[in-house]
Protein backbone atom coordinates (compact mmCIF):
# COMPACT_ATOMS: atom_id res chain seq x y z
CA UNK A 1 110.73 210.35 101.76
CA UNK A 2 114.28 211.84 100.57
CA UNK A 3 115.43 210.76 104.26
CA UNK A 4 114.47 207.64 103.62
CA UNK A 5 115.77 207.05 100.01
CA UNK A 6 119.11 208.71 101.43
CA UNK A 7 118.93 206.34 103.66
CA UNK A 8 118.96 203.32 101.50
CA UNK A 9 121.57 204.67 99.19
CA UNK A 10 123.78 204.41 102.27
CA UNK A 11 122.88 201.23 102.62
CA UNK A 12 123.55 200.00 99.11
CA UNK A 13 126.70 201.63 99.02
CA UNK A 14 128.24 200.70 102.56
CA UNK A 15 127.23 196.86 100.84
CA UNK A 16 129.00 197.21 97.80
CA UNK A 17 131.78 198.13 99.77
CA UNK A 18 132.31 194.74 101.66
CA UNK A 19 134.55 191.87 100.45
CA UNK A 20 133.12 189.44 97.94
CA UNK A 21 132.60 186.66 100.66
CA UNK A 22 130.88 188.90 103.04
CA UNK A 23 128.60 190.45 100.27
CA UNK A 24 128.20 186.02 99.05
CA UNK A 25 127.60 185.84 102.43
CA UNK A 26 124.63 188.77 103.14
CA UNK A 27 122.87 187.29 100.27
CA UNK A 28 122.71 183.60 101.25
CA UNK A 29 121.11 185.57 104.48
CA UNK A 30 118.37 186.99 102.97
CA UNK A 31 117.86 184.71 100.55
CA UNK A 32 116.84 182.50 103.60
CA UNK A 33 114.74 185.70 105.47
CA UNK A 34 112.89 186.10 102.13
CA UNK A 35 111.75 182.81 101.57
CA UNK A 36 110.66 182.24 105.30
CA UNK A 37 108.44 185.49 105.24
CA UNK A 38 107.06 183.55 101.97
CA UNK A 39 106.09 180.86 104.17
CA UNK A 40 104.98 182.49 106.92
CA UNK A 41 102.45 184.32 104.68
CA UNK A 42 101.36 181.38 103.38
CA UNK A 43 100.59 179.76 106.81
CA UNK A 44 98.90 182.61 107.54
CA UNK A 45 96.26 182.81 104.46
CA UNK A 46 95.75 179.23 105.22
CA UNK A 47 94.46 179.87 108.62
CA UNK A 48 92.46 182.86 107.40
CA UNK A 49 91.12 180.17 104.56
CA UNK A 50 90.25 177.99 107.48
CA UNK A 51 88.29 180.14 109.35
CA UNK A 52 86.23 181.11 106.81
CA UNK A 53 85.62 177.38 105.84
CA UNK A 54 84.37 176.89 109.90
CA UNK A 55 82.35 180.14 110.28
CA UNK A 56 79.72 178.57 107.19
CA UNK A 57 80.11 181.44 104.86
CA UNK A 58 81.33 179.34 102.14
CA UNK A 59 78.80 177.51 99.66
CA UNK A 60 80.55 174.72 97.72
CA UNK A 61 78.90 173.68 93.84
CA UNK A 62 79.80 171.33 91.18
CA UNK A 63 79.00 174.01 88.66
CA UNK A 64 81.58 176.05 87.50
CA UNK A 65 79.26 178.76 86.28
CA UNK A 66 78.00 179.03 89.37
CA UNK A 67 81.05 179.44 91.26
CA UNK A 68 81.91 182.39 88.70
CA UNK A 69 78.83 184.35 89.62
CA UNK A 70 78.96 184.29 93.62
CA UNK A 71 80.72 187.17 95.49
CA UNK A 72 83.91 187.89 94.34
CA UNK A 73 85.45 187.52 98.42
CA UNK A 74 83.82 184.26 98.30
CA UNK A 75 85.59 183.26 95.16
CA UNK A 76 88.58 183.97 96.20
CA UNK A 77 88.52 182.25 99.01
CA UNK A 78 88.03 178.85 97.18
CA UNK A 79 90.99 179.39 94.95
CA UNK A 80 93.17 180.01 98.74
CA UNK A 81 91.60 176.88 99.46
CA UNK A 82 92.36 175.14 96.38
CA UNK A 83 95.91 176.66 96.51
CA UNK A 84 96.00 175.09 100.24
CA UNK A 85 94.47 171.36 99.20
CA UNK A 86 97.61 171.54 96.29
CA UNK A 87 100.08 172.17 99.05
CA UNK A 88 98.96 169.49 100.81
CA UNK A 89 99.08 166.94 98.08
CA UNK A 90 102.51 168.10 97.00
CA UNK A 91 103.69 167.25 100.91
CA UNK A 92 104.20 170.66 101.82
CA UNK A 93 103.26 171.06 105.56
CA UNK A 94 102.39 174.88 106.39
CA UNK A 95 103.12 174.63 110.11
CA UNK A 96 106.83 174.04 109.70
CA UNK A 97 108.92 175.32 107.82
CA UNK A 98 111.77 173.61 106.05
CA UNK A 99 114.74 172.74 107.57
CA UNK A 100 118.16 175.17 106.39
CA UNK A 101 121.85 174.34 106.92
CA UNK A 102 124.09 176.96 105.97
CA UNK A 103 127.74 176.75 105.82
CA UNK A 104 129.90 179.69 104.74
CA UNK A 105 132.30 178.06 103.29
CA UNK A 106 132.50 174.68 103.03
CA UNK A 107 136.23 174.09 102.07
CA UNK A 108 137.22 175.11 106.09
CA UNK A 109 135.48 171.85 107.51
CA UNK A 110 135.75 167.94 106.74
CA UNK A 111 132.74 166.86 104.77
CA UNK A 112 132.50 164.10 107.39
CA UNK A 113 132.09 167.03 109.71
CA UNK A 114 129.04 168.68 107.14
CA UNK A 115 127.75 165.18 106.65
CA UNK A 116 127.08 164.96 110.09
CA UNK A 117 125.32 167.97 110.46
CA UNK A 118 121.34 167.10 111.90
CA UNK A 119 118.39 169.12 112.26
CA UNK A 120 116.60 167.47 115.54
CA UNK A 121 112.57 167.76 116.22
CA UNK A 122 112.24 171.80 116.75
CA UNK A 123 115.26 172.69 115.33
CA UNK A 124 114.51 175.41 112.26
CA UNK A 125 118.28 176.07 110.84
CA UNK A 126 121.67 175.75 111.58
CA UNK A 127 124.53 177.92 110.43
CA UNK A 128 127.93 177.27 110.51
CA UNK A 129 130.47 180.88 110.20
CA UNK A 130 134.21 180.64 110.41
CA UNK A 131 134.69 179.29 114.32
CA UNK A 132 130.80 179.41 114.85
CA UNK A 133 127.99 177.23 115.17
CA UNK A 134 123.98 178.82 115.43
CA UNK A 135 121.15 176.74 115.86
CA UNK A 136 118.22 178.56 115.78
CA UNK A 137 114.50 176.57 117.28
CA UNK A 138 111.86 176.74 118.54
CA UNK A 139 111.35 176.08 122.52
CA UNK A 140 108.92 173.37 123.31
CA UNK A 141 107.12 175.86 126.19
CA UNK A 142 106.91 178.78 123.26
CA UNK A 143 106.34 176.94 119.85
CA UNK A 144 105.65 180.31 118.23
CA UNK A 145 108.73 181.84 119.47
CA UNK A 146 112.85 181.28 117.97
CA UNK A 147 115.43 181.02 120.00
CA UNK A 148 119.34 181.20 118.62
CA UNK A 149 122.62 180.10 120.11
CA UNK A 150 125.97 180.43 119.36
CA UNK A 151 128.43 177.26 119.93
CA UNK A 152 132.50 178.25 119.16
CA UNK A 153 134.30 176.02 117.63
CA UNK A 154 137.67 175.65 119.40
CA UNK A 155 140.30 177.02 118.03
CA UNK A 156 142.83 177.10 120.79
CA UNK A 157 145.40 174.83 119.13
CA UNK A 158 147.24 177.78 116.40
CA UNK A 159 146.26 176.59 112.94
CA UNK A 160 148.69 174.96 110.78
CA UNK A 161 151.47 174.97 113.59
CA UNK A 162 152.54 171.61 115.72
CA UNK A 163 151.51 171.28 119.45
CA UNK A 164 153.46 169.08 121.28
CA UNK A 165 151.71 167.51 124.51
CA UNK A 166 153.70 164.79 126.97
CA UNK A 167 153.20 162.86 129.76
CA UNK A 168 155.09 159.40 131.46
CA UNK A 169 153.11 156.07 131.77
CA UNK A 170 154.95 153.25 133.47
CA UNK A 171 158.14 155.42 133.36
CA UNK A 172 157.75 155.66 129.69
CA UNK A 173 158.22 159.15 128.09
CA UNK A 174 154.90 159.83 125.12
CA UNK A 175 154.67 162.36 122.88
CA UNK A 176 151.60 163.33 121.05
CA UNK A 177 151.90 165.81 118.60
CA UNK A 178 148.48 167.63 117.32
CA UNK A 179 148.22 169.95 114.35
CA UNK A 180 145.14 172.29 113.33
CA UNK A 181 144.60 172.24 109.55
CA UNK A 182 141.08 173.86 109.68
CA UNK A 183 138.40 174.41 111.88
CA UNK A 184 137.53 170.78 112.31
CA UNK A 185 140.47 168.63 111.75
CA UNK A 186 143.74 167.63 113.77
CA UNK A 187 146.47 165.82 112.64
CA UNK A 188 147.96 164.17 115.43
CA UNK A 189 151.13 161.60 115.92
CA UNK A 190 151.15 160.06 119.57
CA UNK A 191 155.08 158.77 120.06
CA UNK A 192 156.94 156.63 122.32
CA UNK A 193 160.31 157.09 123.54
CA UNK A 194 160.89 158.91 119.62
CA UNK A 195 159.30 155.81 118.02
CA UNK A 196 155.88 156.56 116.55
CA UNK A 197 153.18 154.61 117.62
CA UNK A 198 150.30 155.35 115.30
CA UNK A 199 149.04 158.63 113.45
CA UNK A 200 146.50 160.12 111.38
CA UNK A 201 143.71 163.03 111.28
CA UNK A 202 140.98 163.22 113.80
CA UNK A 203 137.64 164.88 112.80
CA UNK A 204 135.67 167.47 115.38
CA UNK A 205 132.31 165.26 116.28
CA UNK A 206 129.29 167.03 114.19
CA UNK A 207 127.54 166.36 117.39
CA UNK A 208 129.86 168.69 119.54
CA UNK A 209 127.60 171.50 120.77
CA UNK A 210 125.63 168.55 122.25
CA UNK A 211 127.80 168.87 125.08
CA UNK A 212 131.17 168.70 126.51
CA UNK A 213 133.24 165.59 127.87
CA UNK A 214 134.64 165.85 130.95
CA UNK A 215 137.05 164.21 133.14
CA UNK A 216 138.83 165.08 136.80
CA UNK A 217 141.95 166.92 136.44
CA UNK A 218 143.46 165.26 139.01
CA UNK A 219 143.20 167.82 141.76
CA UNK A 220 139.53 167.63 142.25
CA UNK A 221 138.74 170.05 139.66
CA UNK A 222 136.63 169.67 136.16
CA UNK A 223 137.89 170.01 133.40
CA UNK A 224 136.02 169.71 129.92
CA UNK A 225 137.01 168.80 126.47
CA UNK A 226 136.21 168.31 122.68
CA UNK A 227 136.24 164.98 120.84
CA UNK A 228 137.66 164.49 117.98
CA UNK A 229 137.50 161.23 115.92
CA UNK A 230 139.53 159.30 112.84
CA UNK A 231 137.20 157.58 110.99
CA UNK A 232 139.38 154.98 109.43
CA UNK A 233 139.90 151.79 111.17
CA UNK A 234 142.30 151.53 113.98
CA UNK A 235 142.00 154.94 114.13
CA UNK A 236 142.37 157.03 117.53
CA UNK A 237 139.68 159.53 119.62
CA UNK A 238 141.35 162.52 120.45
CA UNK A 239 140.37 164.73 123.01
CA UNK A 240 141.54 168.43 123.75
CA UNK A 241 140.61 170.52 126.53
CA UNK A 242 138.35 173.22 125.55
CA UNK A 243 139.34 176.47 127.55
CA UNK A 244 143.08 176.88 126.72
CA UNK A 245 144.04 173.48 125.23
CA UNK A 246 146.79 172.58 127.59
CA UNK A 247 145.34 168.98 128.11
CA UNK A 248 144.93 166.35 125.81
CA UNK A 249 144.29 162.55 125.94
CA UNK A 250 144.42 159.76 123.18
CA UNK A 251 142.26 156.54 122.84
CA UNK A 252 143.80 154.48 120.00
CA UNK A 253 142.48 150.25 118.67
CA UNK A 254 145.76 148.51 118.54
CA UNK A 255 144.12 145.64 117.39
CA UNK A 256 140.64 145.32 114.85
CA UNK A 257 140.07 141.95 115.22
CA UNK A 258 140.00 141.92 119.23
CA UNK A 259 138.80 145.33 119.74
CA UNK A 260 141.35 146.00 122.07
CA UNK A 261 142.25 149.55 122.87
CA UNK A 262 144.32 151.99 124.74
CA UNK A 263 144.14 155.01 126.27
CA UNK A 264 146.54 157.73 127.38
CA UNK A 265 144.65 160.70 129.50
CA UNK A 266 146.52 163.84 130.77
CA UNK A 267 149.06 164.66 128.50
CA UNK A 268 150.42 168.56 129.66
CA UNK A 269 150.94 170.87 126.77
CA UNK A 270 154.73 171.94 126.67
């Protein structure tokens, strides 16, 4: 018993000695493990309320006097079932659990970017941590089991410093310029000649641990890359290779009313 009350001193103490945002963040955690045991516990005197209610051993009356007097297990077994019929009628639904999106701190991505966040069917949380993305579910062969995996964030391109990609198109020297401000948005500035051709701030797609896009690199080989998008209009698609960020392409409207755009693939990082 000491050992074990030694034991969580050292715990409490080794907590109290982390930074303020990783002790904010430790209790958002279990904050979110406490209230899911809650649940589960709940699912689970349901099903123990149900089987009761099937095996016959229950006797139902209008009379509360009645009620009082039966066996005590019996009469508290109504009032889980009671407890069960409320949870129904309130729209709680004891075989899933809510859905939970956590972000750490909210001020490092583009509320476009949190905005877009989704739970899909099977999906139980998602939790976004500095350059990290975990989505935790449940598989659809083992519905009783969780499963959690880890998406990164790029972060090749050094934050708050310009990265200048090139390339020639129709003997024409462009520039495109991409900045990091946070862990979802660019700036970017795509040049020609040293005249600049359009500019603005692309967002990382909420969508991006969907999958990759990918593209030949002109040898034969794969490559893949993020998207990013600017929402406004006229606005350009920005994509940046994922591995080491020395390729980069640009899709920009030049025109609204026509819907006509252009692209530029393959520009080489300098």
């Amino acid at each position: 018993m000491r050992t074990s009350c030694a034991q969580f001193k050292d715990i409490v103490d080794t907590i109290y000695e982390l930074p303020l945002d990783e002790r904010l963040e430790l209790k958002n955690l279990l904050e979110l493990n406490i209230a899911e045991a809650r649940r589960e516990g709940i699912a689970l005197n349901y099903k123990k309320s149900q089987k009761e209610l099937e095996s016959g051993i229950l006797e139902f009356s209008s009379n509360l006097n009645d009620l009082k007097k039966k066996d005590t297990t019996i009469y508290l077994t109504m009032k889980k079932i009671v407890l069960f019929l409320s949870l129904i009628l309130t729209g709680y639904n004891c075989y899933s659990q809510p859905s939970k999106i956590y972000i750490k701190d909210k001020s490092q991505y583009d509320p476009i970017f949190i905005k877009g966040l989704k739970l899909e069917p099977g999906d139980e949380s998602i939790k976004v941590i500095d350059d990290s993305l975990f989505c935790t579910y449940r598989p659809k062969n083992k519905p009783d089991s969780l499963v959690t995996h880890r998406y990164s964030i790029p972060t090749n391109l050094t934050l708050n410093k310009e990265i200048i990609f090139s390339t020639i198109c129709d003997n024409v020297a462009h520039t495109l310029v991409l900045k990091r401000t946070n862990y979802t948005n660019i700036g970017y500035r795509l040049m020609q000649e040293e005249k600049t051709i359009i500019s603005g701030v692309a967002i990382l797609q909420s969508t991006f641990y969907f999958g990759a896009e990918g593209q030949d690199d002109g040898n034969g080989k794969p490559i893949y890359l993020r998207q990013y998008i600017d929402p406004k209009k006229c606005g350009a698609i920005i994509q940046v290779e994922i591995e080491q960020a020395k390729i980069a392409n640009i899709t920009w409207c030049t025109d609204e009313n026509s819907d006509k755009w252009i692209s530029l693939p393959n520009f080489s990082r300098r």
